[in-house]
Protein backbone atom coordinates (compact mmCIF):
# COMPACT_ATOMS: atom_id res chain seq x y z
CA UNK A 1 0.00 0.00 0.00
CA UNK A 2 1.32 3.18 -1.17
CA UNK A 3 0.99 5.98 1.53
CA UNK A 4 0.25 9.27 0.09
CA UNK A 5 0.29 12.84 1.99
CA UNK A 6 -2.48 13.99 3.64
CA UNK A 7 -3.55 17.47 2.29
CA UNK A 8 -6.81 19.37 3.28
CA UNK A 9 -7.02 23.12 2.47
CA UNK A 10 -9.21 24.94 5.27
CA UNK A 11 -11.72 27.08 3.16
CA UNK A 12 -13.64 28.66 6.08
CA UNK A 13 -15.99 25.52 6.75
CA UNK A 14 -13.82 25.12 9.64
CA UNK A 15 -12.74 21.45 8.92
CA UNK A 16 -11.49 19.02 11.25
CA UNK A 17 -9.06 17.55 8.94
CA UNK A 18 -7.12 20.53 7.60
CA UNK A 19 -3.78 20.48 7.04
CA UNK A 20 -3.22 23.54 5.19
CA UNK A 21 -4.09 27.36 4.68
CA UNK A 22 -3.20 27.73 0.72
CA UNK A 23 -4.03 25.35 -2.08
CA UNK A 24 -1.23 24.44 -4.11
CA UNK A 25 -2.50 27.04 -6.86
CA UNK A 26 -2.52 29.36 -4.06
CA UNK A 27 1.24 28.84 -3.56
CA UNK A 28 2.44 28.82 -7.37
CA UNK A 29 -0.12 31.67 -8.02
CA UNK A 30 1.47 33.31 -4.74
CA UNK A 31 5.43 32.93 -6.26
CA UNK A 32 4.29 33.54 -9.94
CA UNK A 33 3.21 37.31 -8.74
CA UNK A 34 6.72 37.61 -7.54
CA UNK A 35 8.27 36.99 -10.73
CA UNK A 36 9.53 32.93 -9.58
CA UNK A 37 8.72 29.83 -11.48
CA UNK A 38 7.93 27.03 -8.99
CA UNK A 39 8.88 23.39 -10.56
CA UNK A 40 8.17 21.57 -7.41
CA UNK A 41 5.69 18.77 -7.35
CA UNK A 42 2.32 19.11 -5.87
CA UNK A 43 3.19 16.16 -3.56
CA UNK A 44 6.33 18.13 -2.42
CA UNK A 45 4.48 21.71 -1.83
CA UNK A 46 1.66 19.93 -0.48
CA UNK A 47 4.05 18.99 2.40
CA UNK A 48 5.70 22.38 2.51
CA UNK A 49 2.25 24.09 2.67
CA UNK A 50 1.22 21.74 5.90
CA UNK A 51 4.57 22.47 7.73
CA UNK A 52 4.11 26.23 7.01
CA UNK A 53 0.47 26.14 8.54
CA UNK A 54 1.82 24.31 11.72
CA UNK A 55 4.55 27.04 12.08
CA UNK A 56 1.54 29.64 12.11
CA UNK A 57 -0.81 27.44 14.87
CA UNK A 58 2.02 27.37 16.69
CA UNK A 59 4.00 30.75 16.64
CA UNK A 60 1.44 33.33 16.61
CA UNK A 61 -1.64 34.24 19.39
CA UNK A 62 -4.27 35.58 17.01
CA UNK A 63 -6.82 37.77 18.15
CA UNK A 64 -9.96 36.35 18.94
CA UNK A 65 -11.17 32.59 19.29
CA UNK A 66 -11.80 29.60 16.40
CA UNK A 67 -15.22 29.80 14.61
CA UNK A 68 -15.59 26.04 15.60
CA UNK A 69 -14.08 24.30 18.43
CA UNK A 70 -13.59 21.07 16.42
CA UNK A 71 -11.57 22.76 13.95
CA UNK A 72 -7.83 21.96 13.66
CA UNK A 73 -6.31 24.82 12.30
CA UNK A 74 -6.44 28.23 14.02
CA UNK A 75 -8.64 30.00 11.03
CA UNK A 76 -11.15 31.33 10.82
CA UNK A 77 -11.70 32.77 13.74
CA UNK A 78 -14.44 34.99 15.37
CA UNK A 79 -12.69 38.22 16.43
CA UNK A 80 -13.55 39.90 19.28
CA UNK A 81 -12.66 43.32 18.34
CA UNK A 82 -13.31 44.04 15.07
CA UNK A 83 -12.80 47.86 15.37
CA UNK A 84 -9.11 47.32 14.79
CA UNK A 85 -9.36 46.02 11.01
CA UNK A 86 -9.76 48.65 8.36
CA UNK A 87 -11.84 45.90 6.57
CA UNK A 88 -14.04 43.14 8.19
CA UNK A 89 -13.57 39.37 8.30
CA UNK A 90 -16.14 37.11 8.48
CA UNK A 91 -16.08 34.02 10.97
CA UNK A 92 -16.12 31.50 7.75
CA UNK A 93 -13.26 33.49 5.94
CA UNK A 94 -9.12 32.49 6.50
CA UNK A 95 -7.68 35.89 5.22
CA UNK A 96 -5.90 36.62 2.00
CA UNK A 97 -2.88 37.58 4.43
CA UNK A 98 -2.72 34.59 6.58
CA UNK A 99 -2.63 32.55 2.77
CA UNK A 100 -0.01 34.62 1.80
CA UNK A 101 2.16 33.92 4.59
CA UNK A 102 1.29 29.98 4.66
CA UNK A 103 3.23 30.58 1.19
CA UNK A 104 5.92 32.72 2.30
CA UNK A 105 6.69 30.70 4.89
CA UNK A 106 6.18 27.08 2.50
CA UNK A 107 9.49 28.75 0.70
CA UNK A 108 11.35 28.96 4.03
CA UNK A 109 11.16 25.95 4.55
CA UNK A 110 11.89 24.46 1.32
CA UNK A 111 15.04 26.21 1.71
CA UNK A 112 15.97 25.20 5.22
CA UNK A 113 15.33 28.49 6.90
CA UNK A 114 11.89 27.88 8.51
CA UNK A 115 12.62 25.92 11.94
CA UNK A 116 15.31 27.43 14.68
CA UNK A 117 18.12 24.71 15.15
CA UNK A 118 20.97 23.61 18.08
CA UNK A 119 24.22 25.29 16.70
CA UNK A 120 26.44 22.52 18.63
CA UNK A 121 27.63 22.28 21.92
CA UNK A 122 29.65 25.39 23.33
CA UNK A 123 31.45 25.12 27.45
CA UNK A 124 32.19 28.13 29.82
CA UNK A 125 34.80 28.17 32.74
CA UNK A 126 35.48 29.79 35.35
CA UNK A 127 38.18 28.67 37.60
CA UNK A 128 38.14 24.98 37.96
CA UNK A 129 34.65 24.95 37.10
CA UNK A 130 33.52 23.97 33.27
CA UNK A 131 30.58 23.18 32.16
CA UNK A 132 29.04 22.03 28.42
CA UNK A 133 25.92 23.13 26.99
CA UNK A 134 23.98 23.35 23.49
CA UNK A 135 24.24 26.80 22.40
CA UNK A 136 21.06 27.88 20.88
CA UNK A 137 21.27 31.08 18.74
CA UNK A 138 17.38 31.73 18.68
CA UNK A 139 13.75 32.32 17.62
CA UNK A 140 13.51 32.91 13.64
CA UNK A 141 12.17 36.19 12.50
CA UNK A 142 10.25 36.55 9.39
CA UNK A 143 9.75 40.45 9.21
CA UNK A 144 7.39 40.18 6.19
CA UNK A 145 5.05 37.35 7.89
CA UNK A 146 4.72 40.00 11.44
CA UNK A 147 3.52 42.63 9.25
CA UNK A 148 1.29 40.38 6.86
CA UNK A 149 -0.09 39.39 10.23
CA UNK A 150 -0.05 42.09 12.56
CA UNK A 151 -3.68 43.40 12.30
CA UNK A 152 -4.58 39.82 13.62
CA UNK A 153 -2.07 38.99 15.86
CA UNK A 154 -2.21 39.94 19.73
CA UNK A 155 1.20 39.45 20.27
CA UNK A 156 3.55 36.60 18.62
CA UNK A 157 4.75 33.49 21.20
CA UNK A 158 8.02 33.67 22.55
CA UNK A 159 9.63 30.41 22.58
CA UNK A 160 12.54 30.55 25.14
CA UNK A 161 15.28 27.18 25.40
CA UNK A 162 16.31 26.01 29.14
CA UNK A 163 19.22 23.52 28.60
């Protein structure tokens, strides 16, 4: 039995099975605009498009609460102040921003620069005392995804390493 990737696009239905924010059309559409040809597979940006809507889930606090509490993904949402969007979005709507930064952040990761990783082991002493630990260099910015997102986002998560 060949295993095959499991891809669901949330539309706005608020489905328990997605997977992903942008089709793959989205994401080719999405590079296209910026002038770059994307010869990829489906099967490969598939994959790329569900790791970038994990890193979203998982790095940002968005403002308000899901639309359905049996949804898997984060969007849509019901927001719960609406006064701070120069435009509206409805509770069965993910945002044209939050698809273009589930492709943005599909590239990153295609080219290795999505995830935060241990740059090795470094050691400190001080007298007779030495000790070993994994260095860890830090949290990955993507200036372009916080402003894409900022008018939705209460404040981003800070992930913080204790070795």
């Amino acid at each position: 039995m060949a295993l095959t990737i499991n891809f669901v696009v949330e539309d706005g239905t608020s489905k328990t099975d997605a997977t992903s924010y942008a089709s793959v059309d989205n994401y080719k559409q999405y590079w296209l605009n910026k002038g770059i040809s994307i010869s990829d597979s489906d099967t490969v940006i598939k994959g790329l498009l569900n790791v970038a809507a994990e890193y979203l889930d998982l790095n940002y606090k968005y403002i308000g609460f899901k639309s359905d509490a049996d949804q898997r993904r984060e969007w849509p949402r019901v927001l719960t102040d609406q006064s701070i969007y120069n435009d509206t979005v409805d509770s069965d709507e993910v945002p044209q921003d939050i698809i273009d930064a589930a492709c943005y952040l599909a590239y990153q990761h295609k080219i290795g620069n999505l995830w935060p990783v241990d740059e090795g082991v470094s050691s400190r002493s001080l007298g007779p005392v030495s000790t070993n630990y994994k260095r860890y260099e830090g949290y990955k910015s993507f200036p372009y995804v916080d402003t894409l997102l900022n008018k939705y986002v209460s404040s981003t998560t800070d992930i913080i390493r204790v070795n």
